[in-house]
Protein backbone atom coordinates (compact mmCIF):
# COMPACT_ATOMS: atom_id res chain seq x y z
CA UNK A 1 76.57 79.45 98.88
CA UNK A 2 78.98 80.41 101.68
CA UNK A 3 77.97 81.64 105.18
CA UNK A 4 78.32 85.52 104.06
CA UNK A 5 76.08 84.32 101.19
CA UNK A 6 73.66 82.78 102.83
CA UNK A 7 73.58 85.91 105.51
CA UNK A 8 73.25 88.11 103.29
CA UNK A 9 70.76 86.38 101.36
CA UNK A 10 69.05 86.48 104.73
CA UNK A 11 68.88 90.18 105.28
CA UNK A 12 68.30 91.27 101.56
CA UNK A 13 65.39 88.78 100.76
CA UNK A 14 64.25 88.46 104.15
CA UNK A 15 64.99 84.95 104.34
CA UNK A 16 64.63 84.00 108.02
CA UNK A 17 65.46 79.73 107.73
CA UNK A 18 68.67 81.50 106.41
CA UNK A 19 69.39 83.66 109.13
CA UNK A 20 68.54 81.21 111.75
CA UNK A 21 71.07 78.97 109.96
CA UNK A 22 74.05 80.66 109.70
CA UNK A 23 73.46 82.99 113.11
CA UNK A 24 75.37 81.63 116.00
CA UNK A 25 72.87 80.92 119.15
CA UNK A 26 75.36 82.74 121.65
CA UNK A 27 75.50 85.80 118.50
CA UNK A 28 75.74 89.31 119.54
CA UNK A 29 75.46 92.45 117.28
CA UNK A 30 78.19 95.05 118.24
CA UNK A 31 77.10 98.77 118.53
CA UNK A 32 79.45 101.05 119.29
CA UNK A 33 77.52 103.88 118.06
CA UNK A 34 74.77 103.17 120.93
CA UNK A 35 77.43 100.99 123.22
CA UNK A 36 75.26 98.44 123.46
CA UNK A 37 75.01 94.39 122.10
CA UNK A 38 71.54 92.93 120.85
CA UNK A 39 70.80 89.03 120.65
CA UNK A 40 70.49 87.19 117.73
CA UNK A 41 66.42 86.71 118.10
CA UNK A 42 66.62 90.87 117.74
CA UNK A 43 68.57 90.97 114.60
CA UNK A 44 66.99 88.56 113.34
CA UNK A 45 63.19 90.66 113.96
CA UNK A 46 65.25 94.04 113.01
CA UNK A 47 66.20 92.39 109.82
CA UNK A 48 62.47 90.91 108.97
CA UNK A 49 61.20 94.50 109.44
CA UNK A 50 61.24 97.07 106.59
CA UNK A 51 63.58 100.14 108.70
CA UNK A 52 66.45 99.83 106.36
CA UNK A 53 67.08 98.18 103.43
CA UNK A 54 71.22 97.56 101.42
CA UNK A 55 72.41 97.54 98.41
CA UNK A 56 75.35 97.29 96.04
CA UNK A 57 76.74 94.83 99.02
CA UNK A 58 79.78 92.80 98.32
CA UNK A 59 81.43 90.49 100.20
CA UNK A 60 85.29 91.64 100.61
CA UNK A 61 86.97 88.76 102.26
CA UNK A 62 86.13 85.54 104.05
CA UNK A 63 87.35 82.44 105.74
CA UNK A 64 86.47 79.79 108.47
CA UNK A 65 87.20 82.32 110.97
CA UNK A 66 86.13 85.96 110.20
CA UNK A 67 84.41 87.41 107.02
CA UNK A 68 84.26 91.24 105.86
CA UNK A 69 81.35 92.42 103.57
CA UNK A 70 80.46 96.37 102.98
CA UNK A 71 77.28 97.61 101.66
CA UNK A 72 74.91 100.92 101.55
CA UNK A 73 72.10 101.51 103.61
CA UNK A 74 69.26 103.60 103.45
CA UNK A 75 66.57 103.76 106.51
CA UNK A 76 62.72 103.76 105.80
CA UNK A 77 62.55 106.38 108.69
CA UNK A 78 64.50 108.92 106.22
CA UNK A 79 67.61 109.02 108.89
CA UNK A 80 70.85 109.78 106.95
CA UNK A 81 72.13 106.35 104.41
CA UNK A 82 75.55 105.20 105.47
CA UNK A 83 78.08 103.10 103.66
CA UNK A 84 78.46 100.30 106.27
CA UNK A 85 81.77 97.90 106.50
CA UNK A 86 80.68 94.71 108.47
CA UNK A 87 83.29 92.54 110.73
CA UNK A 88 81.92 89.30 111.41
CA UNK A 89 83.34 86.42 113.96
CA UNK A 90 82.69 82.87 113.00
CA UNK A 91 83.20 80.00 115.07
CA UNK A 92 82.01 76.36 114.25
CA UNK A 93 80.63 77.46 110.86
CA UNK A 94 78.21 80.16 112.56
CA UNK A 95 78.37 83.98 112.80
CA UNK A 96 79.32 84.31 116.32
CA UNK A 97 79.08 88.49 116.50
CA UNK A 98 79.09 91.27 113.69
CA UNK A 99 80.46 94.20 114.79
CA UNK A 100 80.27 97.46 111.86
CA UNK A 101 81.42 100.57 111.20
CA UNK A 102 79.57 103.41 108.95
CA UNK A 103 80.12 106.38 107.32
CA UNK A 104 77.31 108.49 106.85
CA UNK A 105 76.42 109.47 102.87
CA UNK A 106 74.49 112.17 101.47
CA UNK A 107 71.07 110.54 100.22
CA UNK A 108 71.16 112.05 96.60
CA UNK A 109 74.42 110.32 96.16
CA UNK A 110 72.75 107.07 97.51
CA UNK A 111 69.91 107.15 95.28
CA UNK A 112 72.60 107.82 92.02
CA UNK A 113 74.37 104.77 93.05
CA UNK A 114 71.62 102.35 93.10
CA UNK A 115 71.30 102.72 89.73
């Protein structure tokens, strides 16, 4: 399993070991949409929660140094879905900071494409 993998694997079957793994200690999430950074112990707690939940995810590109994945979101609290395109910094093996951008999608069309 590579480290995108093994992340995702992480976020999709709430697989905390795995997050803990491949998460960076020093890792920051990137929002520019609130200009603000959270921790990895945050992520980690947002992504053991049940506020959003991806599919049709695929992993786009990846190497020792940076790895791209894009996926679809929906959010429990009924906020609009997004298709979201992920940026993510490795160093040493580790996700050192994901950074994303998102585009938001109509929720009908969301639900037709999980099937």
């Amino acid at each position: 399993m590579t480290l995108l993998e093994k992340f995702l694997d992480g976020i999709n079957n709430k697989n905390e070991a795995n997050l803990n793994e491949v998460l960076h200690d020093d890792y920051k999430f990137i929002s520019h949409q609130h200009n603000n950074t959270s921790p990895k112990s945050e992520i980690i707690k947002l992504c053991m929660g049940n506020s959003f939940t991806n599919y049709k995810h695929r992993i786009i590109y990846e190497n020792d140094e940076i790895g791209i994945d894009h996926a679809f979101i929906t959010y429990s609290s009924g906020d609009t879905s997004e298709a979201c395109l992920s940026v993510h910094k490795i160093k040493n093996g580790k996700i050192l900071s994901t950074e994303t951008g998102a585009t938001p999608i109509k929720l009908k069309r969301a639900k037709k494409e999980r099937k």
